[in-house]
Protein backbone atom coordinates (compact mmCIF):
# COMPACT_ATOMS: atom_id res chain seq x y z
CA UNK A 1 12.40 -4.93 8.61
CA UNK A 2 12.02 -0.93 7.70
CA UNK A 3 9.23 -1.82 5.29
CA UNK A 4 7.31 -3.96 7.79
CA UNK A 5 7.26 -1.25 10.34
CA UNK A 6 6.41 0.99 7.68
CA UNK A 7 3.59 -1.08 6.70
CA UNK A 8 2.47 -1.62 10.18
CA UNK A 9 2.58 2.06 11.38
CA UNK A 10 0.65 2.72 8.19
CA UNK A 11 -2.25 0.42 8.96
CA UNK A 12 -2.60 1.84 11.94
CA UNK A 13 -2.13 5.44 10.90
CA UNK A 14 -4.64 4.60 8.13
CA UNK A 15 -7.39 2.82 10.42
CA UNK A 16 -6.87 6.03 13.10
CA UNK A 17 -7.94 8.24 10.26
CA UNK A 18 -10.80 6.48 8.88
CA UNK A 19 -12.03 6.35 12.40
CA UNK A 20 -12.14 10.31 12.62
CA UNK A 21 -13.92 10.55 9.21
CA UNK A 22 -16.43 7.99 9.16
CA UNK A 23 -18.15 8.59 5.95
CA UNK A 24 -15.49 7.51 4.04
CA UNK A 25 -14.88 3.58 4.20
CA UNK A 26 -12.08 1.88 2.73
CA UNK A 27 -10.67 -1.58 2.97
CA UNK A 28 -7.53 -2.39 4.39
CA UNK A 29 -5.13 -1.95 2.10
CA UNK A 30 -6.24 1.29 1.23
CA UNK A 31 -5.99 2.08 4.92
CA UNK A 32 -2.90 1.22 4.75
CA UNK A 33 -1.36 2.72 1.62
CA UNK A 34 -3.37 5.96 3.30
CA UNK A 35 -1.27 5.94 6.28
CA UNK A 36 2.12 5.49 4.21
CA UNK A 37 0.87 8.54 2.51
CA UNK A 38 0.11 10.33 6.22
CA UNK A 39 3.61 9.10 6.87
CA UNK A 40 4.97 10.87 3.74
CA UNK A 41 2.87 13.91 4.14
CA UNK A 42 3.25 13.99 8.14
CA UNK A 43 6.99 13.17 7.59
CA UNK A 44 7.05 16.46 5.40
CA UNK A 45 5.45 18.71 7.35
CA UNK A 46 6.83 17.70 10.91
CA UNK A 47 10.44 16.29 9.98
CA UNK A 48 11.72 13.46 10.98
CA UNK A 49 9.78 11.75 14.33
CA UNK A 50 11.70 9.02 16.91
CA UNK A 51 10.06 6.25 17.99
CA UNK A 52 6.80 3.95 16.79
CA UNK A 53 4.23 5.96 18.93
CA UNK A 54 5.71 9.41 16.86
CA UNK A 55 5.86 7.47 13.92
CA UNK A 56 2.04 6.51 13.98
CA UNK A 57 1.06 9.99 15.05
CA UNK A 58 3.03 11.59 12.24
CA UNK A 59 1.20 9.03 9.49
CA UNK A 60 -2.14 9.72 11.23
CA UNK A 61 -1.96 13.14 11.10
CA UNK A 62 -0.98 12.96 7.73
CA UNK A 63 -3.51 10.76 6.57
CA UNK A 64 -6.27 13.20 8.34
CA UNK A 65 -4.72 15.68 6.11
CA UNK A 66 -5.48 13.76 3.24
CA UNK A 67 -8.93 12.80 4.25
CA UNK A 68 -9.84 16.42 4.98
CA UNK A 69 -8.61 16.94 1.33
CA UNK A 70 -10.49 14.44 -0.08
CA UNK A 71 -13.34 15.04 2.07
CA UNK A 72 -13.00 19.40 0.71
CA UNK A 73 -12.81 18.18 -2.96
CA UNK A 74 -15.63 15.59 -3.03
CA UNK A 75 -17.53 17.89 -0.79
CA UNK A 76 -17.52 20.44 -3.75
CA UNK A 77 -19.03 18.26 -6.31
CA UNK A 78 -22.41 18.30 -5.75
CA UNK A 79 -25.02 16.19 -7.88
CA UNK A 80 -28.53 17.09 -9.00
């Protein structure tokens, strides 16, 4: 059941963020796999969060993180 809720939060999470940065578009199971990485990297930087609401907030922030790293790297390389 931990893994469904994981995968569920994260498609949320992961939807959430591609919302804020639109020029990115993935499919959904990227989405997804983004906001078990926001989970991770949310996880990591807050600590451990309670419910589902906390739990999608956590991945989503997370996953913004990533995004705005992505977004900062692929933003440097500029073509000709």
């Amino acid at each position: 059941m931990g893994i469904l809720v994981s995968i569920l939060v994260g498609a949320v999470a992961g939807w959430l963020a591609d919302l804020v940065f639109k020029r990115f578009s993935f499919s959904l199971f990227a989405e997804i796999l983004l906001g078990i990485a926001g989970g991770f990297v949310g996880g990591w930087i807050f600590g451990r969060s309670g419910g589902i609401v906390d739990q999608i907030l956590t991945s989503f922030v997370g996953a913004v993180i990533i995004l705005g790293i992505a977004a900062l790297i692929k933003g440097s390389r500029r073509t000709v």
